[in-house]
Protein backbone atom coordinates (compact mmCIF):
# COMPACT_ATOMS: atom_id res chain seq x y z
CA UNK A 1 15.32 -11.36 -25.00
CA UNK A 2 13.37 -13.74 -27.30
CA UNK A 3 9.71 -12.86 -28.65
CA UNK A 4 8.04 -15.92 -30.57
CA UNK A 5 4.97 -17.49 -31.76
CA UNK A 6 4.35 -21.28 -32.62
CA UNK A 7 5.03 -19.82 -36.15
CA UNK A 8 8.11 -17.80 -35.11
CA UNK A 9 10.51 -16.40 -33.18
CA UNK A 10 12.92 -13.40 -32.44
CA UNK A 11 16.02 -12.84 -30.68
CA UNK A 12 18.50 -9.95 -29.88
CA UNK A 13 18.27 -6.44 -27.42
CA UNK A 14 16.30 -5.13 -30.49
CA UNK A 15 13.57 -7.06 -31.73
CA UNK A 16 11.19 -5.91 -35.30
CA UNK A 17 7.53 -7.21 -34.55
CA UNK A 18 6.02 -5.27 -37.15
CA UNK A 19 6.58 -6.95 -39.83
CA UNK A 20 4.74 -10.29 -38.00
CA UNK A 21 1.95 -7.52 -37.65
CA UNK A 22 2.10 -8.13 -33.65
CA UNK A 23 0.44 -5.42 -31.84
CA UNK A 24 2.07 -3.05 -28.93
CA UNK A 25 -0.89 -4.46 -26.57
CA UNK A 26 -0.38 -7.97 -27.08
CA UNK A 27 3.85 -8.05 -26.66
CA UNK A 28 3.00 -5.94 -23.49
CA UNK A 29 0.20 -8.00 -22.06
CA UNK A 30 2.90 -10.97 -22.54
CA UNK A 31 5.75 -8.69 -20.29
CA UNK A 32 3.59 -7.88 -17.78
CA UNK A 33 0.33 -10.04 -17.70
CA UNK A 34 1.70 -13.15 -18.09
CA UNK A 35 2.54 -16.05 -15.38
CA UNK A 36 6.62 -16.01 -14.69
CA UNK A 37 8.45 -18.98 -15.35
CA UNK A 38 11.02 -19.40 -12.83
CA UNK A 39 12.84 -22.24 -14.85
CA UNK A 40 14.06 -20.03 -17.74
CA UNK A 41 17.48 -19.50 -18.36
CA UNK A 42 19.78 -17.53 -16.21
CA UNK A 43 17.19 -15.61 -14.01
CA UNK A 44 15.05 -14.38 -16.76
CA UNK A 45 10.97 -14.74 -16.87
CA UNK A 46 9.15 -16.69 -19.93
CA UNK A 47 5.85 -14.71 -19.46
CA UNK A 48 2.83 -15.83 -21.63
CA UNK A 49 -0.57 -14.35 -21.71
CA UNK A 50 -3.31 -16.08 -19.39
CA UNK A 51 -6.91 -16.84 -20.52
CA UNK A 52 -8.13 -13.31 -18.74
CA UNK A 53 -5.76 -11.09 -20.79
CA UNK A 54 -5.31 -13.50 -24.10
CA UNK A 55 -3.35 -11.50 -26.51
CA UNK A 56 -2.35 -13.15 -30.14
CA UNK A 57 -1.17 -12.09 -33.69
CA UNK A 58 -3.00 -14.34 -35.85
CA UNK A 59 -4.09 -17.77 -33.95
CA UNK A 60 -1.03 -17.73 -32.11
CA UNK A 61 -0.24 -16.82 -28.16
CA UNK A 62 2.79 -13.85 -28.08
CA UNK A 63 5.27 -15.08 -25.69
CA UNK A 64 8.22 -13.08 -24.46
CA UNK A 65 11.38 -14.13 -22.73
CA UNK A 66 12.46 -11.43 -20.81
CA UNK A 67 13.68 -10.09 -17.11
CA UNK A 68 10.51 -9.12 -15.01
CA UNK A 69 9.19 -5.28 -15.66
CA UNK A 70 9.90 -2.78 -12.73
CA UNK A 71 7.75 0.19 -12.01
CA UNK A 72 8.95 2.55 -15.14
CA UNK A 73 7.21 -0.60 -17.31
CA UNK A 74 3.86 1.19 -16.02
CA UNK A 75 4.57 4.49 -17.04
CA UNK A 76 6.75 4.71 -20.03
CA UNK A 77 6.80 0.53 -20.91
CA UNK A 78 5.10 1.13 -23.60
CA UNK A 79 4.46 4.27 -26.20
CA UNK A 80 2.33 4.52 -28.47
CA UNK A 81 1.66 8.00 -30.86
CA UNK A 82 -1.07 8.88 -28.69
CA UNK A 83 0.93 8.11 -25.09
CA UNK A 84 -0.21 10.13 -21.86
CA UNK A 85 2.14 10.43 -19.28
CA UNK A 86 2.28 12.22 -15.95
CA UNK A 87 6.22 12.76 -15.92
CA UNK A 88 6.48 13.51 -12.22
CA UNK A 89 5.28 9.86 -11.14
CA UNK A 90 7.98 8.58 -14.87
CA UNK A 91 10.21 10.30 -12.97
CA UNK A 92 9.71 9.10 -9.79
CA UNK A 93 9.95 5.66 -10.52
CA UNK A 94 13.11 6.59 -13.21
CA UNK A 95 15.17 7.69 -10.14
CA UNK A 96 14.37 4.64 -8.27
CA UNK A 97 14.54 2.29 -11.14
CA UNK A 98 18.76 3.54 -10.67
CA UNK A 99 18.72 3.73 -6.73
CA UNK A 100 19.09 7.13 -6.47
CA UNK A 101 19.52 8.81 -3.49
CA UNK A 102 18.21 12.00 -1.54
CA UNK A 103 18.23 13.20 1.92
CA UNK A 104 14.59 12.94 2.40
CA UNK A 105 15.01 9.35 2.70
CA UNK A 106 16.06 8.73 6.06
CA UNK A 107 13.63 11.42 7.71
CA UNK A 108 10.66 9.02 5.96
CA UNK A 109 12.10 5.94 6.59
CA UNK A 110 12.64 7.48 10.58
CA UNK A 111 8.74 8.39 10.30
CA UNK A 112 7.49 4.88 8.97
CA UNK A 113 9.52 3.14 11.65
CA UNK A 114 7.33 5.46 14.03
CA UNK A 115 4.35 4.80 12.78
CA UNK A 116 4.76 1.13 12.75
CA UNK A 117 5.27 1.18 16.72
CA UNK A 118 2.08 3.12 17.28
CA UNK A 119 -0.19 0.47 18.85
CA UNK A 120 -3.58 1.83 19.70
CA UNK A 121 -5.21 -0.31 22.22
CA UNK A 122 -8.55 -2.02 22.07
CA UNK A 123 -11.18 -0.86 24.78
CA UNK A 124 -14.35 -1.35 25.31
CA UNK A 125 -15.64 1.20 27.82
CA UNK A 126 -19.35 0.44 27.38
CA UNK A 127 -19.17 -3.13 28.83
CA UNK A 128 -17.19 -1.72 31.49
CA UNK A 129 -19.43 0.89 32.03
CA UNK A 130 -22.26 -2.11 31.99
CA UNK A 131 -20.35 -4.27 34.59
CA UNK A 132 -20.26 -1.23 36.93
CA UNK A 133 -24.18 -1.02 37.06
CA UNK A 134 -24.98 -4.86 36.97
CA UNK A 135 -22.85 -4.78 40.17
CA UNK A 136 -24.07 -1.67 42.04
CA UNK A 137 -27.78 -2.91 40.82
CA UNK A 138 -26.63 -6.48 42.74
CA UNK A 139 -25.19 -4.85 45.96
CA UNK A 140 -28.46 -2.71 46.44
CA UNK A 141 -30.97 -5.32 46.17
CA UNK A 142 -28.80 -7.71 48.53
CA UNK A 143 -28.85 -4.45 50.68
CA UNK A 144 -32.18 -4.90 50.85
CA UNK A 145 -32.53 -8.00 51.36
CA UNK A 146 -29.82 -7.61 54.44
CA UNK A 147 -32.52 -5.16 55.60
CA UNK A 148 -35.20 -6.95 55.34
CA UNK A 149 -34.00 -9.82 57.39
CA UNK A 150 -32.67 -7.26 60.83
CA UNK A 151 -35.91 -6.28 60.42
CA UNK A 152 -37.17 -10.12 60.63
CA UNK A 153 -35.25 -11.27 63.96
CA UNK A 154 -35.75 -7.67 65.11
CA UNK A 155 -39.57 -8.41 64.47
CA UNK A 156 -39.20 -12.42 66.34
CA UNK A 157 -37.18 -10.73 69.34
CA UNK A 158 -39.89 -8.58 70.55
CA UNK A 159 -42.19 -11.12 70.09
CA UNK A 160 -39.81 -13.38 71.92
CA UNK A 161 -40.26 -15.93 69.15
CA UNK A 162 -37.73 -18.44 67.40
CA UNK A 163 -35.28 -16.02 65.44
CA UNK A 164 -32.63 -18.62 64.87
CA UNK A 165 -34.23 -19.56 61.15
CA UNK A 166 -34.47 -15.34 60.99
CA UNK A 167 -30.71 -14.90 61.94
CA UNK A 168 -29.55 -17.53 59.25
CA UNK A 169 -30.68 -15.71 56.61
CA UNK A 170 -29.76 -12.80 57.70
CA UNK A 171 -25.89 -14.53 57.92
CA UNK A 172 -26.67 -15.60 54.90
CA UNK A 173 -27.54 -12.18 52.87
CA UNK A 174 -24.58 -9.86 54.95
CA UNK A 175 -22.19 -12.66 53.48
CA UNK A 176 -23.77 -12.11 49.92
CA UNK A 177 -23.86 -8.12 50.48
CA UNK A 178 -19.53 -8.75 51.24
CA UNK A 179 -19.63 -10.75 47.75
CA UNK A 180 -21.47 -8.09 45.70
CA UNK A 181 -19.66 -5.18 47.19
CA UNK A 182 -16.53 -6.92 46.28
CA UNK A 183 -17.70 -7.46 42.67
CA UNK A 184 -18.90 -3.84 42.16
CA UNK A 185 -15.50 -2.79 43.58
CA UNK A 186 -13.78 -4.71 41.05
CA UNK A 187 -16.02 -3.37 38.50
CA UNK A 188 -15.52 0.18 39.42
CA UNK A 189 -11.70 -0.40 38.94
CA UNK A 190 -11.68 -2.33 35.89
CA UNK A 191 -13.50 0.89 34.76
CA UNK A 192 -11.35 2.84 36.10
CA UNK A 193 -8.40 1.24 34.27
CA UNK A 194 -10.59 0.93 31.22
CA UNK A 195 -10.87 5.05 31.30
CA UNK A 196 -7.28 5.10 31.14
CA UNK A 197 -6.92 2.94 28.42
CA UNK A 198 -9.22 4.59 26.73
CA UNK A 199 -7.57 8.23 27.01
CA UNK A 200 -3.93 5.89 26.14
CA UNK A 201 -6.19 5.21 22.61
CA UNK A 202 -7.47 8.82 22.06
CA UNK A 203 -3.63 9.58 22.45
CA UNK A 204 -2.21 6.76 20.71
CA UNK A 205 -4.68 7.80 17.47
CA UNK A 206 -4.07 11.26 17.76
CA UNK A 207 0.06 10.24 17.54
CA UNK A 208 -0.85 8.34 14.67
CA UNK A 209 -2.85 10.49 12.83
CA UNK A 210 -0.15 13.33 13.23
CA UNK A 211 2.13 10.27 11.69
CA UNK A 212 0.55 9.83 8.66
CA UNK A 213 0.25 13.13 7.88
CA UNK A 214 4.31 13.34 8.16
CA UNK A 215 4.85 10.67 6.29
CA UNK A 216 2.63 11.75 3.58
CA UNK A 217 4.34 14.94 3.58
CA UNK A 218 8.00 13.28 3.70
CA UNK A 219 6.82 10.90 0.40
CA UNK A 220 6.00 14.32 -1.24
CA UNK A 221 9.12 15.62 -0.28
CA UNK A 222 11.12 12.42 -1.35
CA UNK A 223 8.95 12.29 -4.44
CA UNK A 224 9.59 15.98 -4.99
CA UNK A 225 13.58 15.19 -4.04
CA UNK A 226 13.89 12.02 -6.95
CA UNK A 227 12.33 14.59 -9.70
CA UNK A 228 14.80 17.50 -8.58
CA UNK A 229 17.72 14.63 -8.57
CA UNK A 230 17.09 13.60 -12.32
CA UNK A 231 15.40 16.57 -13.80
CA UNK A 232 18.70 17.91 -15.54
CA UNK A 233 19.26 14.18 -16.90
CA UNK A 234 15.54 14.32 -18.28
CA UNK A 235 16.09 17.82 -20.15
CA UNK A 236 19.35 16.17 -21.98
CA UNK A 237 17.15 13.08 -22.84
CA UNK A 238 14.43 15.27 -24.56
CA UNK A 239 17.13 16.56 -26.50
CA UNK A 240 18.54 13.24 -26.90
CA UNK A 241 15.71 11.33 -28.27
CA UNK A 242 13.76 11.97 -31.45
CA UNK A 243 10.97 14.82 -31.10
CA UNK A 244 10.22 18.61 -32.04
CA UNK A 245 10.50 19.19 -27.88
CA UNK A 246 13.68 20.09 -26.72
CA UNK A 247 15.90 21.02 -23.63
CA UNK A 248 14.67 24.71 -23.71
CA UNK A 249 11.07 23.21 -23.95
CA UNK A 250 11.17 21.27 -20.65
CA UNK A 251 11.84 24.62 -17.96
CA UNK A 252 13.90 25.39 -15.16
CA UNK A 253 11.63 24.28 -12.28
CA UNK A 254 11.27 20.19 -12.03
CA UNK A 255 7.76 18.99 -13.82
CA UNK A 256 7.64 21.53 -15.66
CA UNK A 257 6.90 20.02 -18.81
CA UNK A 258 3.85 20.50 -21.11
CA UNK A 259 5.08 18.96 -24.57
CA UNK A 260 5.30 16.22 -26.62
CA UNK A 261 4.10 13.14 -24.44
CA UNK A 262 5.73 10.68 -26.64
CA UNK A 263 9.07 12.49 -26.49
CA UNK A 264 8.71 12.50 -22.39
CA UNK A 265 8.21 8.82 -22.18
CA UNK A 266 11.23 8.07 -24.48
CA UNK A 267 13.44 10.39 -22.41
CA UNK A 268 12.30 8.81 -19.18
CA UNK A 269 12.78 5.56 -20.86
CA UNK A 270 16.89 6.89 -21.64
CA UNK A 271 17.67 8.24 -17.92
CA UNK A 272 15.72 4.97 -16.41
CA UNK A 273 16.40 1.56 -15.88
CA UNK A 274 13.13 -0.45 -17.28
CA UNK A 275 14.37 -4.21 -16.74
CA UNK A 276 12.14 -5.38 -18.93
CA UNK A 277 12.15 -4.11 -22.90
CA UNK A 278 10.08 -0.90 -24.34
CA UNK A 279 7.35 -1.75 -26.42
CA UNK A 280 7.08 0.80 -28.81
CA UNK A 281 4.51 1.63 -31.01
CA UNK A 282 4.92 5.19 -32.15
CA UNK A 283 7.11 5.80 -35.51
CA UNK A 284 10.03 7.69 -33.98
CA UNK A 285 13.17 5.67 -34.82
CA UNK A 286 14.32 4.33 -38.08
CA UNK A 287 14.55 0.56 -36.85
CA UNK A 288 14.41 -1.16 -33.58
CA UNK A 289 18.74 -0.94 -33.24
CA UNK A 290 18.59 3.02 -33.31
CA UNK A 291 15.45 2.88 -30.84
CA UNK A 292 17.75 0.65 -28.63
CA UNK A 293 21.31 2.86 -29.10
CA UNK A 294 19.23 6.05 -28.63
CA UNK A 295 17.14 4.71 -25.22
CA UNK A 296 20.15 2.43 -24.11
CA UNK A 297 17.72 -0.60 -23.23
CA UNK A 298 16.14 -3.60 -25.01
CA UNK A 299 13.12 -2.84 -27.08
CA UNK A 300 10.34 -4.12 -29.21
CA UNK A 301 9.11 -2.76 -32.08
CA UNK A 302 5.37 -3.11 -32.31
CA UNK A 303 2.42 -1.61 -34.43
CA UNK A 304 -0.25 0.59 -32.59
């Protein structure tokens, strides 16, 4: 891990900033606002502050070599005296940060894979519905006009008159009658089959919706599963790091916690794997080594 300026620059797991007067916001901006650098050194990230989050001590741009943050970065990355954290969700993303693993898992990861394979068709009953009276509106008035010329050569053959011009027409409108009658057939079964598609939706959303709902209750329960899983771990680290809350303050049932907030997010930060370093800004440790021993991870000692 390397933190520098154009003026200077620090190396080690446990890194002083104070004394450069470098504030928590601006070394944190640079670990997680900051364009990665896929070219540094042995898969870390060189992250530096762009123009819409431009952090600096002094005139100069912080910059921070450093692996990439991981979700505990958002919740305990960085404390500060006045830190507010929701330890369920620091605990959540503790457990994952070290792949643990529950039971619940495979029942959500079953449900997702369901959900993904609900396909709920598109159907458009209406224009169905609108083909179905364009046609029947067709084959009536070529009814009539069928009608109209039987009643033509009907008319001619009393009179004993030329019906041959009558009879050609009326060829000509039965074999149009055929052609619309076929077309409203078609259009009363593509509604037909548009019905069914339809009642295939209702009952594909329906399946869905009932999936969502068990997922969302199988991410509570995995949620609810990581917490239980590293709860006992989080009750030593209160203990463990400095604080007037202890293991007797945190409770028997998992979240139960209503302490010190700066003592929960250095106890997450002990049980979790951050990636990236802390940023701390709240005056808990002697010097940035004992921050690291005590929280076993790289850190950066910042001012508020």
């Amino acid at each position: 891990m390397r933190v520098a300026t154009d003026d200077w620059s620090l190396s080690g797991e446990a890194v002083d900033c104070r004394e450069h007067g470098v504030p928590a916001d601006a070394v944190a901006a640079a670990i997680a606002c900051g364009p990665l650098d896929a070219s540094a050194t042995n898969g870390t990230a060189v992250t530096t502050p762009t123009d819409a989050a431009d952090v600096t001590s002094g005139t100069a741009d912080v910059r921070v070599t450093c692996p990439p943050p991981g979700a505990v970065f958002e919740h305990v990355g960085v404390v500060r005296s006045d830190a507010s954290v929701d330890v369920r969700s620091a605990l959540v993303a503790a457990a994952r940060s070290r792949d643990v693993a529950v039971e619940e898992r495979a029942a959500l990861a079953s449900a997702r894979a369901e959900l993904a394979a609900v396909e709920v068709p598109s159907v458009d009953v209406a224009a169905a519905r609108e083909r179905v009276a364009t046609a029947r509106e067709a084959e009536a008035a070529v009814h009539a006009d069928v009608a109209a010329a039987r009643g033509m050569v009907a008319a001619r053959e009393e009179l004993d008159a030329d019906v041959d011009a009558g009879r050609e027409r009326l060829r000509t409108a039965v074999a149009t009658a055929s052609e619309r009658e076929t077309e409203r057939v078609a259009a009363e079964q593509a509604l037909s089959r548009a019905r069914e598609r339809a009642r295939e939706a209702r009952d594909a959303r329906s399946r869905r919706l009932e999936l969502e709902d068990r997922v969302g209750r199988l991410e509570r329960d995995v949620r609810g599963a990581l917490v239980d899983a590293v709860w006992d771990a989080f009750a030593d680290a209160v203990d463990a790091v400095p604080g007037d809350a202890t293991a007797g303050d945190v409770g028997e049932s998992a979240g139960a916690y209503e302490d010190d907030d700066v003592t929960a997010a250095l106890a997450v930060a002990r049980i979790a794997n951050p990636a990236a370093p802390m940023v701390l800004a709240a005056d808990r440790f002697v010097d940035a080594e004992c921050a690291r021993e005590t929280l076993d991870a790289s850190v950066i000692l910042a001012t508020p």
